[in-house]
Protein backbone atom coordinates (compact mmCIF):
# COMPACT_ATOMS: atom_id res chain seq x y z
CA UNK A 1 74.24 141.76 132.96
CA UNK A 2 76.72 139.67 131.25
CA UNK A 3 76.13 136.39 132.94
CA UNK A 4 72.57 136.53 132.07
CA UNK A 5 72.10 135.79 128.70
CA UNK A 6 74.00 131.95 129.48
CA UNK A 7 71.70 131.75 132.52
CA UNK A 8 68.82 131.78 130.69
CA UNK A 9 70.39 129.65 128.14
CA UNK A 10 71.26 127.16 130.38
CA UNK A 11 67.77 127.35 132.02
CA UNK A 12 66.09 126.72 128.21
CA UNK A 13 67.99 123.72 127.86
CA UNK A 14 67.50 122.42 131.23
CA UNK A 15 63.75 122.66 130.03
CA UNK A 16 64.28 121.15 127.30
CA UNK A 17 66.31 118.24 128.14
CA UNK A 18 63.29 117.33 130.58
CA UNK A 19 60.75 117.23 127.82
CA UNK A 20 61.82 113.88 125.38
CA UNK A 21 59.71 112.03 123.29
CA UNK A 22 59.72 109.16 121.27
CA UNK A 23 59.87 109.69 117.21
CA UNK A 24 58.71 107.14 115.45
CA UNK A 25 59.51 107.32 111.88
CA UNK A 26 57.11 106.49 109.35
CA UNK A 27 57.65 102.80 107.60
CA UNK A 28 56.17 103.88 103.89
CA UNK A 29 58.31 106.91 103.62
CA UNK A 30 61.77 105.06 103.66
CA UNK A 31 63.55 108.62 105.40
CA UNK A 32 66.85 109.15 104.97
CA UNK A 33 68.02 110.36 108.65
CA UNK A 34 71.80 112.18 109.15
CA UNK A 35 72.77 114.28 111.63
CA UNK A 36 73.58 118.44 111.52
CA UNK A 37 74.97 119.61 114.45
CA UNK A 38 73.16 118.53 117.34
CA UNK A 39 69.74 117.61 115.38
CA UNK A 40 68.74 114.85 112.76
CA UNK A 41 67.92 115.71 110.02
CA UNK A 42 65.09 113.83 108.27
CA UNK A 43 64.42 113.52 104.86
CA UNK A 44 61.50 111.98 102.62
CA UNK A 45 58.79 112.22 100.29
CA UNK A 46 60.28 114.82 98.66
CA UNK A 47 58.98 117.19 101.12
CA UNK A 48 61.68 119.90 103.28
CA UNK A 49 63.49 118.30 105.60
CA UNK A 50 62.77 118.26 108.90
CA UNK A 51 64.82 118.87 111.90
CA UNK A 52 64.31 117.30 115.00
CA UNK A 53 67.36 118.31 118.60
CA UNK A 54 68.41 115.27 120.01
CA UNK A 55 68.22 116.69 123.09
CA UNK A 56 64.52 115.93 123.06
CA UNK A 57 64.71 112.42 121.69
CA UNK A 58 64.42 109.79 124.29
CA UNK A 59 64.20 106.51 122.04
CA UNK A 60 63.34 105.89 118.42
CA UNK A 61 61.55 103.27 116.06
CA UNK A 62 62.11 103.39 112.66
CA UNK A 63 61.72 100.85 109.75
CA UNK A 64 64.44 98.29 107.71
CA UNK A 65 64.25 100.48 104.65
CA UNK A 66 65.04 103.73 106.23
CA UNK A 67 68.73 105.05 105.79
CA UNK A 68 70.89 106.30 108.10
CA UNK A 69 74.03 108.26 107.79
CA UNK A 70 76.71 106.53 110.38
CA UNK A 71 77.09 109.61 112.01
CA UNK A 72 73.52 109.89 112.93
CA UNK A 73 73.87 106.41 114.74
CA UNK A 74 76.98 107.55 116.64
CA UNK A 75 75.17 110.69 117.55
CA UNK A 76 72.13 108.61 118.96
CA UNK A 77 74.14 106.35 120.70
CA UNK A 78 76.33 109.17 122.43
CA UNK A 79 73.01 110.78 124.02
CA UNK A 80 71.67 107.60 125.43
CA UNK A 81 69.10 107.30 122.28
CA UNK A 82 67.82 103.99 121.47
CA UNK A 83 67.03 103.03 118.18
CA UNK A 84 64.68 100.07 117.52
CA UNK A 85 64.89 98.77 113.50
CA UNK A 86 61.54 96.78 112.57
CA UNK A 87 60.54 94.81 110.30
CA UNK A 88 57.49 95.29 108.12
CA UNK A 89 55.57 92.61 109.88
CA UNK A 90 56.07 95.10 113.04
CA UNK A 91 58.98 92.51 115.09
CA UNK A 92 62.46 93.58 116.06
CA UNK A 93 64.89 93.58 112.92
CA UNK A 94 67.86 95.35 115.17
CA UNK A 95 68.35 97.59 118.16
CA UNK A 96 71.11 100.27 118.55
CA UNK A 97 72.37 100.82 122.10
CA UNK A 98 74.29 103.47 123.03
CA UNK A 99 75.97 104.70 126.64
CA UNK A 100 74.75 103.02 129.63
CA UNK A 101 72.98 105.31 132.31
CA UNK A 102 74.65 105.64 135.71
CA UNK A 103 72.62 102.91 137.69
CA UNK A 104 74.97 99.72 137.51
CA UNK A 105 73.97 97.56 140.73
CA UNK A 106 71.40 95.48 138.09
CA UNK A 107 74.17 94.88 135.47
CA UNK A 108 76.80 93.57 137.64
CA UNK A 109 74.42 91.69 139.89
CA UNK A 110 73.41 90.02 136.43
CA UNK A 111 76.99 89.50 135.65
CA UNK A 112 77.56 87.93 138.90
CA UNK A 113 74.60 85.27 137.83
CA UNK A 114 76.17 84.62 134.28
CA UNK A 115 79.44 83.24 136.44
CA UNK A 116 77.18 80.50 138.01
CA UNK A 117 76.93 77.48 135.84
CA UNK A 118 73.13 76.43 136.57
CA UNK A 119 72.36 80.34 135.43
CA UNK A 120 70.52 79.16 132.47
CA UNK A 121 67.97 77.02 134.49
CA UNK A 122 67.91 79.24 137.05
CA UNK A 123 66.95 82.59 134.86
CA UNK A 124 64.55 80.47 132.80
CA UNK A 125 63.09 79.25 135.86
CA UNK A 126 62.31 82.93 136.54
CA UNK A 127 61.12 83.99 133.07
CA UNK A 128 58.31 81.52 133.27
CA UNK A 129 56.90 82.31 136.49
CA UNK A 130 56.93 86.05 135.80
CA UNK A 131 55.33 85.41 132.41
CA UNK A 132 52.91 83.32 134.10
CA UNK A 133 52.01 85.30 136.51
CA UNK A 134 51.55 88.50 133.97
CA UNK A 135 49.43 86.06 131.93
CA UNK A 136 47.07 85.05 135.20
CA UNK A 137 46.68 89.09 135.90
CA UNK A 138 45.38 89.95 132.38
CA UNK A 139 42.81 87.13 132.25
CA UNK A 140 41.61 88.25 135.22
CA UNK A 141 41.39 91.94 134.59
CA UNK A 142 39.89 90.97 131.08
CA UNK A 143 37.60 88.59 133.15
CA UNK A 144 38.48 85.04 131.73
CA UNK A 145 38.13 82.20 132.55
CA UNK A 146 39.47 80.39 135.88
CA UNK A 147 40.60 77.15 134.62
CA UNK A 148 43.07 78.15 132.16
CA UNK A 149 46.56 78.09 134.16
CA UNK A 150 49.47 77.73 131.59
CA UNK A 151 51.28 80.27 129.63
CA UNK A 152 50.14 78.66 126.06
CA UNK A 153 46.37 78.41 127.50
CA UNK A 154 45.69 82.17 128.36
CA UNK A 155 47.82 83.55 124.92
CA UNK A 156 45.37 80.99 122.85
CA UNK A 157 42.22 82.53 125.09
CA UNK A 158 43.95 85.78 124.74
CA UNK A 159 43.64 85.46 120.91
CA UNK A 160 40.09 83.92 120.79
CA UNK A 161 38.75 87.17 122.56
CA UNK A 162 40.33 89.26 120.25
CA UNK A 163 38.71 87.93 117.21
CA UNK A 164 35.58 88.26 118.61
CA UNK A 165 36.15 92.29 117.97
CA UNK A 166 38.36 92.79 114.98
CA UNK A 167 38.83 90.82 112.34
CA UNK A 168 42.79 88.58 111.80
CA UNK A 169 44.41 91.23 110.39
CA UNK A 170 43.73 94.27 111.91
CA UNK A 171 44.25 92.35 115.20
CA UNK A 172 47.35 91.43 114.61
CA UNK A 173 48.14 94.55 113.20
CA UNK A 174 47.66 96.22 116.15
CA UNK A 175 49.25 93.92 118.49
CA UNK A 176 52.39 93.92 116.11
CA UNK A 177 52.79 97.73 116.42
CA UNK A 178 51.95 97.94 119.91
CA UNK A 179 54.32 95.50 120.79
CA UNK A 180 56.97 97.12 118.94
CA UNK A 181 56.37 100.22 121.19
CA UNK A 182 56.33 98.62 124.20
CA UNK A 183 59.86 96.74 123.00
CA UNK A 184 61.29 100.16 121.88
CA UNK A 185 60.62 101.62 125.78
CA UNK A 186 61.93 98.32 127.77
CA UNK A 187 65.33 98.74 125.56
CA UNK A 188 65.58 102.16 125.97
CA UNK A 189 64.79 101.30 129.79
CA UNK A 190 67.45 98.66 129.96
CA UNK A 191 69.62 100.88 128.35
CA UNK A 192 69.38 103.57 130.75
CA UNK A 193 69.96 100.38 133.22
CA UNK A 194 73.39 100.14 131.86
CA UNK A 195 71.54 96.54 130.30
CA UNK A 196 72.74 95.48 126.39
CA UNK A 197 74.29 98.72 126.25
CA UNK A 198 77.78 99.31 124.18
CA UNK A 199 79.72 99.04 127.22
CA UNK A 200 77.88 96.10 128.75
CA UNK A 201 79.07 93.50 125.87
CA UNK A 202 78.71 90.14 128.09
CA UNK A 203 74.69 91.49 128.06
CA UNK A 204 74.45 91.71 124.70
CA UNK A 205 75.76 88.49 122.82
CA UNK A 206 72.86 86.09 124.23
CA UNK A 207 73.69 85.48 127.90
CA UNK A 208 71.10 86.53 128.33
CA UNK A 209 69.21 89.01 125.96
CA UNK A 210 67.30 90.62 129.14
CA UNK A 211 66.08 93.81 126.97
CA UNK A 212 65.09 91.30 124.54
CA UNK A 213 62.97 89.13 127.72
CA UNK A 214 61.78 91.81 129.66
CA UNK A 215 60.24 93.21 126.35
CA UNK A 216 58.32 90.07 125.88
CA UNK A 217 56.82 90.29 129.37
CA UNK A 218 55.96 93.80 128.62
CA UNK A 219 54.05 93.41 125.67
CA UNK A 220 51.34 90.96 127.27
CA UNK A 221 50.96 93.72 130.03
CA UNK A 222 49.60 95.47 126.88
CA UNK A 223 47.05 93.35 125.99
CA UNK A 224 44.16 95.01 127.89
CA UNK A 225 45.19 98.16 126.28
CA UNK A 226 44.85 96.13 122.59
CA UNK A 227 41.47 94.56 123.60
CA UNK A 228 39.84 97.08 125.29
CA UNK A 229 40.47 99.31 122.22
CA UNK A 230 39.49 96.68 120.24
CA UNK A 231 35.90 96.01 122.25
CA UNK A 232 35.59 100.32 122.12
CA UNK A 233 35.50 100.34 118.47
CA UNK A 234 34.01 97.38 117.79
CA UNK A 235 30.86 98.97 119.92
CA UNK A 236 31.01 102.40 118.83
CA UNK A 237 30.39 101.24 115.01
CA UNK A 238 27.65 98.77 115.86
CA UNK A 239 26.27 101.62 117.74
CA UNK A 240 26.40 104.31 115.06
CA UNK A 241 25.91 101.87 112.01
CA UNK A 242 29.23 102.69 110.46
CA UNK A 243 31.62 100.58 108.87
CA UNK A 244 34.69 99.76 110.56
CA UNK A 245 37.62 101.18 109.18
CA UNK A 246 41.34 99.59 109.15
CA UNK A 247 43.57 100.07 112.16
CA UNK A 248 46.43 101.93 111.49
CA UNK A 249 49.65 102.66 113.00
CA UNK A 250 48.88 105.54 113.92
CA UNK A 251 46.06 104.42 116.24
CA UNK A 252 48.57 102.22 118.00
CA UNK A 253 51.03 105.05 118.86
CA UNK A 254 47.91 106.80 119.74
CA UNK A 255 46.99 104.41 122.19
CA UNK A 256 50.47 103.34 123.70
CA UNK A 257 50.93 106.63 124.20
CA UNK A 258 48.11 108.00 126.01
CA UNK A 259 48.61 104.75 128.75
CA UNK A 260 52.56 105.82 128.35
CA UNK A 261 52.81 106.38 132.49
CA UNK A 262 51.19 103.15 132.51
CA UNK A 263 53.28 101.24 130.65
CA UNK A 264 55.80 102.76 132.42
CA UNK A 265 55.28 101.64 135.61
CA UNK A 266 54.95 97.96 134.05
CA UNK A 267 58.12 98.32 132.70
CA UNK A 268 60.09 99.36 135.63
CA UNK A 269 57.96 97.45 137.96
CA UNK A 270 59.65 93.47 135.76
CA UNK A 271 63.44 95.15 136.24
CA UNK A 272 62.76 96.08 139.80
CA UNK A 273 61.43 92.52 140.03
CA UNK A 274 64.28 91.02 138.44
CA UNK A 275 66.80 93.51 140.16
CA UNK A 276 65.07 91.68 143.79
CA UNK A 277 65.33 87.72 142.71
CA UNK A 278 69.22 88.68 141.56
CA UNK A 279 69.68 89.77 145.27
CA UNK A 280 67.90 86.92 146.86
CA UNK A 281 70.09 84.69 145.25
CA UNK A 282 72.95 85.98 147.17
């Protein structure tokens, strides 16, 4: 009888550790976040503080103006946590990476391209046709036209079609947070990849930034999520005569996170594609 009691500790925390999810930290509040024991601690508004284990964190986004006690970062970064920083305008301000995961076969095999000295055309080379190809799939999921075949063409159609369903601002809006989302889960992805991590420095000073790349690729696979939302509410209000209200940040968390196993499969799908061009090239 005295073994049980850790047992079905143990057991809870095995639970537990299964079930993370992303916190995303509200960018009007301005929280203070610092770390008691093995939770953060979150602070703002002037309401109690709230109290969130690490051990169910798997990545987190949180705005320029919040503050963070040093040993909260250190106590992210020691469980694998990513933290993205944005911007108010919704785009990357900083990213803190913390132990690489155990898979290593993409890092060094990356490594091992950085030594060749035509790496730069070669990668770029890469970038583009992935991107291009990305591009070609949404226009023809969204049903676009068949004579646009460059990069710059389908992200100006890609725009058009939007503003036929939201107005500038709340389009943008949207595709700002959404992105950010989608750039939070390919670092925390990378990260787990043993990619830009704190032991991976020769990944992490610009040669290249693949977290940084592989995000960009992600975030047009979420353009059908952004326009199809768009085109839904656009319809709905014409439909029941209402007025249609702003988009909100919340709606985009909403949305990434409901297609979350999609997005997921889009995001390991570009490093398994990456992880197969590195070995070709041997």
């Amino acid at each position: 009888m005295s073994h049980l009691p850790g047992t079905l500790e143990q057991r809870l925390a095995d639970l537990n550790t299964v079930d993370r999810k992303p916190l995303y930290l509200n960018l009007k509040n301005n929280p203070r976040v610092r770390c008691e024991g093995s939770a953060l601690r979150i602070d703002g508004d002037g309401r109690a503080p709230v109290y969130i284990p690490l051990r169910r964190l798997s990545r987190i986004v949180a705005s320029q103006h919040a503050a963070w006690d040093t040993e909260a970062l250190l106590a992210c970064a020691d469980r694998g946590i990513t933290i993205l920083i944005v911007r108010e305008d919704g785009g990357p301000a900083a990213r803190v990476m913390g132990r690489p995961g155990e898979r290593q076969e993409l890092r060094q095999r990356l490594l091992d391209l950085i030594q060749r000295p035509d790496w730069k055309t070669l990668y770029g080379g890469w970038l583009y046709a992935i991107e291009r190809q990305i591009l070609i799939d949404v226009q023809r999921r969204m049903l676009g036209p068949h004579d646009l075949r460059t990069p710059a063409q389908i992200r100006q159609w890609i725009n058009r079609r939007a503003l036929r369903w939201a107005d500038p601002r709340d389009a943008d809006n949207l595709r700002h947070w959404i992105n950010e989302l989608a750039t939070a889960w390919m670092h925390n992805h990378c990260q787990q990849l043993g990619i830009g991590s704190a032991d991976s420095e020769l990944l992490a000073d610009g040669r290249p930034d693949v977290a940084a790349d592989l995000a960009r690729l992600l975030c047009w696979q979420t353009e059908t999520l952004r326009l199809g939302w768009l085109q839904r509410r656009r319809q709905w209000a014409e439909r029941h005569a209402k007025p249609l209200r702003p988009v909100t940040r919340r709606n985009a968390i909403r949305l990434f996170e409901q297609h979350g196993a999609r997005m997921g499969i889009h995001g390991r799908e570009l490093t398994n594609r990456l992880h197969y061009w590195l070995v070709d090239l041997h």
